[in-house]
Protein backbone atom coordinates (compact mmCIF):
# COMPACT_ATOMS: atom_id res chain seq x y z
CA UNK A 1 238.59 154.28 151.83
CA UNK A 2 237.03 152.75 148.89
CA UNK A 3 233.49 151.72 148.90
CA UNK A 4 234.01 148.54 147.07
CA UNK A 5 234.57 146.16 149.97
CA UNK A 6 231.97 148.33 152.46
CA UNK A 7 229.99 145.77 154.29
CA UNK A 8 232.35 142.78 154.40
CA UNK A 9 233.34 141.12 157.45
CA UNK A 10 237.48 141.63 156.89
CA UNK A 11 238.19 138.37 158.82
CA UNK A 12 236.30 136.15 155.64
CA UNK A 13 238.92 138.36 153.26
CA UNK A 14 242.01 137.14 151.53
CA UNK A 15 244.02 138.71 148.98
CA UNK A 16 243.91 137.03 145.70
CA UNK A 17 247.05 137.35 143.81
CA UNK A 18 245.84 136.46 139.88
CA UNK A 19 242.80 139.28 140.31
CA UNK A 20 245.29 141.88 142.45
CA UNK A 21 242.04 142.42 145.09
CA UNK A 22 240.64 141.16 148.26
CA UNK A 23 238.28 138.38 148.24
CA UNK A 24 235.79 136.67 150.28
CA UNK A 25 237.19 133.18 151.31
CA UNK A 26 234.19 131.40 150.83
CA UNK A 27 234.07 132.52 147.25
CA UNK A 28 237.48 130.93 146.68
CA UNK A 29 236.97 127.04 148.26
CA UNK A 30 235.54 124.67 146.25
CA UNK A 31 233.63 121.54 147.21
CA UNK A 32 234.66 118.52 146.88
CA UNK A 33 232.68 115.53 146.89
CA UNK A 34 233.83 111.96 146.86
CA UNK A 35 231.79 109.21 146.21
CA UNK A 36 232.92 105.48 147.44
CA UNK A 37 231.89 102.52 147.16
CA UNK A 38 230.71 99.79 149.74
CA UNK A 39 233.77 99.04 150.51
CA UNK A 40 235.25 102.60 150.79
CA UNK A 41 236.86 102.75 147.48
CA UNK A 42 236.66 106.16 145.59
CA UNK A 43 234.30 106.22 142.40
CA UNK A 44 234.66 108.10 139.36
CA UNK A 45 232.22 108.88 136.58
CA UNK A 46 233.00 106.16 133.82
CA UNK A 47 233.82 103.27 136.30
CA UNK A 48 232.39 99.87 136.06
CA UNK A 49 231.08 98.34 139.41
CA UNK A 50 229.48 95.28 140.29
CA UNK A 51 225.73 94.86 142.82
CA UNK A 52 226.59 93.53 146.20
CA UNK A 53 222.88 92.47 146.57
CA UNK A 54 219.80 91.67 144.24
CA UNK A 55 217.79 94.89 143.83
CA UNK A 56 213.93 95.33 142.00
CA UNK A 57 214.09 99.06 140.48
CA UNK A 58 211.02 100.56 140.31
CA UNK A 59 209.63 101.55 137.09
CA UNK A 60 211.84 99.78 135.28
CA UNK A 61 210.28 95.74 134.99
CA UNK A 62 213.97 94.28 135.62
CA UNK A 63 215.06 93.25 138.68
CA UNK A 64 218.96 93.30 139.36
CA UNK A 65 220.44 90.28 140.77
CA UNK A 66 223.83 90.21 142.67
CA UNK A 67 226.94 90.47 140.88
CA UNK A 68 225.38 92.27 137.83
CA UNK A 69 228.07 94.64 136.20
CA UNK A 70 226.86 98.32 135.65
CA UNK A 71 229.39 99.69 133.48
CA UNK A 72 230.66 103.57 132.91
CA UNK A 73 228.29 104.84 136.02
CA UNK A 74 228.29 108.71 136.96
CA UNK A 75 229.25 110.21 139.78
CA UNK A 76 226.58 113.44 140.87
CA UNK A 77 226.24 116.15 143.54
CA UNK A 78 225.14 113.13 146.20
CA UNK A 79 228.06 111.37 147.78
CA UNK A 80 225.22 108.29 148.32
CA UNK A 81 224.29 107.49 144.46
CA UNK A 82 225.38 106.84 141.21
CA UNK A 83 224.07 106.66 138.11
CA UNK A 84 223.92 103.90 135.50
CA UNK A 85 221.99 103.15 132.75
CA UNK A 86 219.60 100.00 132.24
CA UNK A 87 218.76 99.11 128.86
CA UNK A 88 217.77 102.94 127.64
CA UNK A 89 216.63 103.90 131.36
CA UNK A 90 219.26 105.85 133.50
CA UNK A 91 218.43 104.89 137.35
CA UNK A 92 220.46 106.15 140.43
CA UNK A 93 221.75 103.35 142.80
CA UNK A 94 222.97 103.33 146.40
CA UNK A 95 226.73 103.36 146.77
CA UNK A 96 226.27 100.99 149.35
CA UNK A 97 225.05 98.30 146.90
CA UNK A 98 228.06 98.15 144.51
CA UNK A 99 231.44 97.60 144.71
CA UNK A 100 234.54 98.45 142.54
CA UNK A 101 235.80 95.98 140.08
């Protein structure tokens, strides 16, 4: 028996058919992670949303008032923010702030 494969747990395996080999199934799945809106609507980097509330940032000396449009926003590793950029200032807002338009 080959050594290649010594110390796996066999019930995590799964043959891969474009490499010809076993692999560990956790190697294969990819996350996904979806980032919606207020209202529940799926966001994508480059979408333009709209503030549900008036919000001060901090360290930025504008404060955002309610149905400001952020335009092309980005989507990140947290489900819970996106990213936007004020003036030349990128800041990360709640998803629960903003809604789709």
């Amino acid at each position: 028996m080959s050594d290649y494969h010594d110390g796996e747990n066999w019930d995590n395996m799964e043959w891969d058919e474009e490499l010809g080999e076993f692999v560990n199934k956790a190697s294969t799945q990819e996350e996904i992670i979806v980032t919606k809106d207020s209202n529940g609507v799926v966001l994508e980097t480059g979408d333009t949303v709209i503030l549900t509330r008036d919000l001060d940032v901090k360290g930025v000396a504008i404060s955002m008032k309610r149905g400001d449009k952020l335009k092309k926003i980005r989507t990140g590793d947290d489900p819970e923010l996106v990213e936007c950029k004020i003036g030349k200032k990128g800041v990360y807002i709640k998803t629960c702030f903003v809604k789709k338009i």
